[in-house]
C-alpha atoms as a PDB file:
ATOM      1  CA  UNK A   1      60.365  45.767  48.139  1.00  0.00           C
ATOM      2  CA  UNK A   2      57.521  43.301  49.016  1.00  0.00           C
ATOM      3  CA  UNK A   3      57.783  42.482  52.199  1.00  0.00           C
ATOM      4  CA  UNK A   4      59.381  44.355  55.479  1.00  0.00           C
ATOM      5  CA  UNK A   5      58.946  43.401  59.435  1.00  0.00           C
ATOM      6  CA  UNK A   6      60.809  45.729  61.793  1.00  0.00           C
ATOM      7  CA  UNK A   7      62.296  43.605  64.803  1.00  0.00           C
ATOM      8  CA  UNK A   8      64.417  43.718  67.703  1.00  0.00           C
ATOM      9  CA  UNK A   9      68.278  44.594  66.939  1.00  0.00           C
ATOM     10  CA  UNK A  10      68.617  41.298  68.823  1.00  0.00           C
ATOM     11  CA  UNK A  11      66.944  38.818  67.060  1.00  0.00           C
ATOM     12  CA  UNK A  12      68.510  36.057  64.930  1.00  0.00           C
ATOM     13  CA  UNK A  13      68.194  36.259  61.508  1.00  0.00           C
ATOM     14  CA  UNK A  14      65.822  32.656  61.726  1.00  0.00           C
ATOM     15  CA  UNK A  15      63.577  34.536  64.463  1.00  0.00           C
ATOM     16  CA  UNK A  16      59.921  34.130  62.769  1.00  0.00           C
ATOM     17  CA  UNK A  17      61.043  33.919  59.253  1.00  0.00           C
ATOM     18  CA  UNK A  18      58.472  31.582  58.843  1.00  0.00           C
ATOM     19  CA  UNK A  19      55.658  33.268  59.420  1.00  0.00           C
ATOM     20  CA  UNK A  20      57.236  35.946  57.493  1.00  0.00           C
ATOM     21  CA  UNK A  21      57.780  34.227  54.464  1.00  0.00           C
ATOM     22  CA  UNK A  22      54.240  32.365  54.099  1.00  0.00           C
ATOM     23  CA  UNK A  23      52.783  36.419  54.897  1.00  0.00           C
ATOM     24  CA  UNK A  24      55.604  37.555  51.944  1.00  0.00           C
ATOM     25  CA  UNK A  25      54.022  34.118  49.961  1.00  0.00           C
ATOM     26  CA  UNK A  26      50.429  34.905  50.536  1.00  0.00           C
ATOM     27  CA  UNK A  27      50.458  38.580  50.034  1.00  0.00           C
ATOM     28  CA  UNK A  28      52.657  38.527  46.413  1.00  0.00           C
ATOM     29  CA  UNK A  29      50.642  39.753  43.259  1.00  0.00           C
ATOM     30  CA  UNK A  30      49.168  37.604  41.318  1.00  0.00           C
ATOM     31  CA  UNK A  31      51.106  39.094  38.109  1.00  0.00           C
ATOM     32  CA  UNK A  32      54.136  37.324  40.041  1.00  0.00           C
ATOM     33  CA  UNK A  33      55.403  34.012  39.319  1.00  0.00           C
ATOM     34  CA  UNK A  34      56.949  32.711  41.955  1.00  0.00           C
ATOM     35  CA  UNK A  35      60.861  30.376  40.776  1.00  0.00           C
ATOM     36  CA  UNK A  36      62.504  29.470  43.889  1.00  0.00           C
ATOM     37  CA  UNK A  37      64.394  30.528  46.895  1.00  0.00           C
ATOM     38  CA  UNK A  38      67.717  31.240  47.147  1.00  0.00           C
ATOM     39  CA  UNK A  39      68.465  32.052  51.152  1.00  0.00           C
ATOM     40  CA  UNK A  40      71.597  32.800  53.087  1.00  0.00           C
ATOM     41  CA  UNK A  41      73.011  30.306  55.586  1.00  0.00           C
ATOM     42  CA  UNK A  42      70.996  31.818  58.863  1.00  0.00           C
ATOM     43  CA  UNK A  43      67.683  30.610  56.730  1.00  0.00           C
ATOM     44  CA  UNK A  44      69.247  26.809  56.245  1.00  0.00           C
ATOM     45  CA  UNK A  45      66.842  25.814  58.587  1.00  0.00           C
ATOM     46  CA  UNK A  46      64.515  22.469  58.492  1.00  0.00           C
ATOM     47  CA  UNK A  47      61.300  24.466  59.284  1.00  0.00           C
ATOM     48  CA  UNK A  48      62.167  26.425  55.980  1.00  0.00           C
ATOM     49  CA  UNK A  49      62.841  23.785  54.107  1.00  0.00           C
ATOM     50  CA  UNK A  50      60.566  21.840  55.075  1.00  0.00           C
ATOM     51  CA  UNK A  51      57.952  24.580  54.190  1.00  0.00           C
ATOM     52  CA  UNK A  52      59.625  25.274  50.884  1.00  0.00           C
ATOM     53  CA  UNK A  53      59.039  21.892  49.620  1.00  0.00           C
ATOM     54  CA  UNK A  54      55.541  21.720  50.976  1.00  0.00           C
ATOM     55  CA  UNK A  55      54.689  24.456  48.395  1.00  0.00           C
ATOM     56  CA  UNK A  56      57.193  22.847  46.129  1.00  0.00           C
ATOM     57  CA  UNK A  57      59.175  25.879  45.517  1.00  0.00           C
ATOM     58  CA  UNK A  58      62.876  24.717  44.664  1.00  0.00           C
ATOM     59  CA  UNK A  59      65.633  25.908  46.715  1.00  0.00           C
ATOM     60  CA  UNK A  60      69.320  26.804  47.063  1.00  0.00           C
ATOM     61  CA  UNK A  61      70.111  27.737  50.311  1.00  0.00           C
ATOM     62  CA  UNK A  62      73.794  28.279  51.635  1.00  0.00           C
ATOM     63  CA  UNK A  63      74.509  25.368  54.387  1.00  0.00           C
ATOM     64  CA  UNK A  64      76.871  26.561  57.231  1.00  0.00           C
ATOM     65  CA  UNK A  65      80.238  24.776  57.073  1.00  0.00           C
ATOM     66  CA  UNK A  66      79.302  22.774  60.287  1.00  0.00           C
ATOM     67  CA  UNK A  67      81.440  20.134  61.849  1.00  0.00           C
ATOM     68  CA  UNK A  68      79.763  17.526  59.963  1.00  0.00           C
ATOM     69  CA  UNK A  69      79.973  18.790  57.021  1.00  0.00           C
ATOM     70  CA  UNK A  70      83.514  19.794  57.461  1.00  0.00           C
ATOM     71  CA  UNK A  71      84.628  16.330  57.695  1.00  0.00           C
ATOM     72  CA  UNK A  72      82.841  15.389  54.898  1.00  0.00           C
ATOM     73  CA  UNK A  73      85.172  18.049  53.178  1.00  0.00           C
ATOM     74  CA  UNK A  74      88.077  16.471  54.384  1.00  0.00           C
ATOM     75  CA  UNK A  75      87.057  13.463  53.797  1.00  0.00           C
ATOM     76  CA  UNK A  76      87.048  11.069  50.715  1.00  0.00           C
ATOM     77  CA  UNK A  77      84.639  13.401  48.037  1.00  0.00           C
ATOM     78  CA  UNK A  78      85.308  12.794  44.469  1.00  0.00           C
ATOM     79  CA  UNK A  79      86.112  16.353  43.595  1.00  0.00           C
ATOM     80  CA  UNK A  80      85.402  17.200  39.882  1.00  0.00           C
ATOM     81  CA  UNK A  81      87.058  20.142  37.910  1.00  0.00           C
ATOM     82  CA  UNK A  82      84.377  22.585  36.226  1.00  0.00           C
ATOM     83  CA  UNK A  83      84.749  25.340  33.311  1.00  0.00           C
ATOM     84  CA  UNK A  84      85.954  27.572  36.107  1.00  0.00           C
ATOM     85  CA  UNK A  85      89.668  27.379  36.706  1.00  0.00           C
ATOM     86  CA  UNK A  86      90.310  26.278  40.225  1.00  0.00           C
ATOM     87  CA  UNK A  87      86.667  25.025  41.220  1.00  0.00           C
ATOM     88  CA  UNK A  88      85.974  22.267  41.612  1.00  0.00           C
ATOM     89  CA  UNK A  89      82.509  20.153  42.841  1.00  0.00           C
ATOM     90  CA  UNK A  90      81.327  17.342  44.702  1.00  0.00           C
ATOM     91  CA  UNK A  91      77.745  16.401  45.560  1.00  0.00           C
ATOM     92  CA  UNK A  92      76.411  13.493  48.024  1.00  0.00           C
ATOM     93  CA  UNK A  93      72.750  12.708  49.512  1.00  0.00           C
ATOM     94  CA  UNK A  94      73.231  14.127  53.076  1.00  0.00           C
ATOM     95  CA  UNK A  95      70.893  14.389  56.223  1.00  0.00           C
ATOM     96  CA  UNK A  96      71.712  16.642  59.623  1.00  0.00           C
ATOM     97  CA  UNK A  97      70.598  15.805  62.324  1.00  0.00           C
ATOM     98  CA  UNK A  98      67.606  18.313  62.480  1.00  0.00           C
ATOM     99  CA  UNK A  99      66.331  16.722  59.172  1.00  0.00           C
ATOM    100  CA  UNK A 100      63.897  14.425  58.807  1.00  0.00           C
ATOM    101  CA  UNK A 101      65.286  13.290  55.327  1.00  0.00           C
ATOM    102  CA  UNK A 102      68.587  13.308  53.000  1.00  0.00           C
ATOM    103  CA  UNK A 103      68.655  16.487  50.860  1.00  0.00           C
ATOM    104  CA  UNK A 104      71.191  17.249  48.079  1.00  0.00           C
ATOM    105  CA  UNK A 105      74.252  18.859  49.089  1.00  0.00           C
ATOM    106  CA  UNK A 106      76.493  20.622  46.677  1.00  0.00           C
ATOM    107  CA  UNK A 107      80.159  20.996  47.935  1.00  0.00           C
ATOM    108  CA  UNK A 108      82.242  23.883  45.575  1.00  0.00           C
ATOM    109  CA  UNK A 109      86.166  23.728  47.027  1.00  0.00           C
ATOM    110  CA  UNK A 110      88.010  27.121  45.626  1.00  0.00           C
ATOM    111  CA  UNK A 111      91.258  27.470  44.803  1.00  0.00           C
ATOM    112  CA  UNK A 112      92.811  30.424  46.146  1.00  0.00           C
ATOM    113  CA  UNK A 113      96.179  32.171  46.846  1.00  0.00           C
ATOM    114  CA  UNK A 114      96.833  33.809  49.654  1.00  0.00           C
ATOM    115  CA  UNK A 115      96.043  37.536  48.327  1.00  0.00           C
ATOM    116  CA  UNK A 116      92.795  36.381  46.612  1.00  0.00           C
ATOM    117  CA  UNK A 117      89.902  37.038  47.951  1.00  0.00           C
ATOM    118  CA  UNK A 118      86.614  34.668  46.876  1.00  0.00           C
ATOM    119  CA  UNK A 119      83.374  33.326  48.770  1.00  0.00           C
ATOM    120  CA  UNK A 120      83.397  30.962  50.897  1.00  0.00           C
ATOM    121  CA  UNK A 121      85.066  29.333  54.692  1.00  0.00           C
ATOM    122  CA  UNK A 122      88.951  28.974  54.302  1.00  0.00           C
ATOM    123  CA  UNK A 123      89.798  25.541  56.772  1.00  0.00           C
ATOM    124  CA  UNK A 124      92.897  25.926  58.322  1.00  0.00           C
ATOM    125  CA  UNK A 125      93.761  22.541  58.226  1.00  0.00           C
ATOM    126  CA  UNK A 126      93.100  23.064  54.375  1.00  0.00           C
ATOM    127  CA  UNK A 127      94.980  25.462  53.087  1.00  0.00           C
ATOM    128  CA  UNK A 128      94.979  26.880  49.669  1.00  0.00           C
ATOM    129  CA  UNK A 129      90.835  26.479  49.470  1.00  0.00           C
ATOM    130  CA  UNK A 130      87.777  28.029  50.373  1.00  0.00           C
ATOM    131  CA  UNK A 131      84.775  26.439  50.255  1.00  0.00           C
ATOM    132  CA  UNK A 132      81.212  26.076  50.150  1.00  0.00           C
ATOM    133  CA  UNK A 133      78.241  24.136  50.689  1.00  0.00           C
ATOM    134  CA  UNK A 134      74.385  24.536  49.472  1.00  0.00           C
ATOM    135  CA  UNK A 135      71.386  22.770  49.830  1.00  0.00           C
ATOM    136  CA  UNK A 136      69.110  22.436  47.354  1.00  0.00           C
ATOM    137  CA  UNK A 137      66.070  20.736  45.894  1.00  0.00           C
ATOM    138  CA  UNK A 138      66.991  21.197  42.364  1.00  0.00           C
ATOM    139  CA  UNK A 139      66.789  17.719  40.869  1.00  0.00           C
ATOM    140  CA  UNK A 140      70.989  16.722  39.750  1.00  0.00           C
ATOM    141  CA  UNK A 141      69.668  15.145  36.589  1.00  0.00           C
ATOM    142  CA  UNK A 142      68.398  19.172  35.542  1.00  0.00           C
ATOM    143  CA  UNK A 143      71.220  21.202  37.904  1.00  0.00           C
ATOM    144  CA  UNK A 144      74.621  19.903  37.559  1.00  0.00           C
ATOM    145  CA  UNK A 145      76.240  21.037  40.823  1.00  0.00           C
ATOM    146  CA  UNK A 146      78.107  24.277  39.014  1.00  0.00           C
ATOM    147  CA  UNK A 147      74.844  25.232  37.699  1.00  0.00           C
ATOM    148  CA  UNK A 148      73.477  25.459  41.464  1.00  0.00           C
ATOM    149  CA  UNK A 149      75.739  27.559  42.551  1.00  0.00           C
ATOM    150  CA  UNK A 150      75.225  30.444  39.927  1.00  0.00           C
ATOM    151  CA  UNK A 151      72.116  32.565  40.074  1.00  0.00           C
ATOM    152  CA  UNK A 152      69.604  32.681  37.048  1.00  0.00           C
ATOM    153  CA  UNK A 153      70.050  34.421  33.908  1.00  0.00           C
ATOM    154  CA  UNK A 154      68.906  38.144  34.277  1.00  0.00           C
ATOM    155  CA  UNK A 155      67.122  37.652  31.114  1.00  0.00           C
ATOM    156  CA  UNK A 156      63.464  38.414  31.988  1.00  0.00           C
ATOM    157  CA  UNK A 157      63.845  37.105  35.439  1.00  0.00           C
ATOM    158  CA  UNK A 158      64.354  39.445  38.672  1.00  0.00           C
ATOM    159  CA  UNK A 159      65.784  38.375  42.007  1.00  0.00           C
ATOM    160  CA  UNK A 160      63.727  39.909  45.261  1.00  0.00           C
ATOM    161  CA  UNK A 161      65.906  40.353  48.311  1.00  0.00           C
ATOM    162  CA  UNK A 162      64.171  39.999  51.584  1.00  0.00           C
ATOM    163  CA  UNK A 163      65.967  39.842  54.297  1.00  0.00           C
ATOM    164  CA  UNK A 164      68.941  37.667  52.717  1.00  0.00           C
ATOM    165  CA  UNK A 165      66.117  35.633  51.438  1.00  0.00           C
ATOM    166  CA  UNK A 166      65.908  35.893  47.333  1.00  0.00           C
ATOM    167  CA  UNK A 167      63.084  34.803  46.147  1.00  0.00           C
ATOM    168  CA  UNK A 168      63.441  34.178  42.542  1.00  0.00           C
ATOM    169  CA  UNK A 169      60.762  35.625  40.602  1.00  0.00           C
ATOM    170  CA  UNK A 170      59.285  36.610  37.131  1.00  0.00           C
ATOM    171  CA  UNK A 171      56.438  38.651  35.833  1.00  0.00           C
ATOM    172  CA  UNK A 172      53.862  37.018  33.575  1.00  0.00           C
END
């Protein structure tokens, strides 16, 4: 473990993980080289973001299936099969409201039967899917959108979990 702040039982998961994460950046040995992020949906937030590409550390961070988004789902996406049976992937330029630009979100709609059990927000007006959404900073022309949604190769590489943040890293 790197990096540990005790706090209230009460506070959200986004409650100073800014500060956290630049004292978790800033405190990292130097033997460390630092890959990316890959964060849970309470860190999908623009401050984050924003920070992460200030340092220009790539990201893939798990966007919560808001309204927006949802309609987007529902909407007219080009879905594309993949090498996995039953997912399939769409990707657009999109911008919440809270953003200051468009960022790269990567749509991944599951098929699933009822008695299966995979990540991801089941719609009820959509049934027979789950899906999921990520943001990320990964450049499409290096990440196709399947390759986003998997985590590195465990070759030499080790993932750090802090606080459902994983920041991707690998010793010199």
């Amino acid at each position: 473990m790197a990096q540990l702040w005790l706090r209230p039982g009460n506070a959200s998961c986004g409650s100073n993980v800014t500060a956290f994460f630049l004292d978790l950046w800033e405190n990292l040995p130097s033997h460390i080289r630092r890959r990316g992020v890959r964060a849970d949906s309470g860190f999908c937030l623009p401050e984050l973001l924003a920070l992460w590409e200030q340092l220009k550390l790539p990201y893939v961070v798990v966007a919560q299936l808001s309204d927006p988004i949802q309609r987007l789902i529902k909407g007219d996406l080009v879905w594309t099969a993949t090498e996995v049976p039953g997912t399939e992937v769409a990707e657009l330029e999109y911008q919440a409201l809270s953003w200051p630009h468009p960022r790269r979100l990567v749509l991944l709609r599951h098929r699933v039967s009822d008695d299966e059990e995979r990540g991801g927000k089941r719609l009820l007006d959509v049934p027979g899917y789950r899906f999921q959404a990520l943001v990320t900073s990964l450049p499409g022309t290096t990440h196709p959108p399947l390759a986003v949604s998997q985590r590195p190769p465990a070759n030499r590489a080790s993932t750090l979990l802090v606080i459902a943040i994983r920041l991707m890293l690998e010793a010199r």
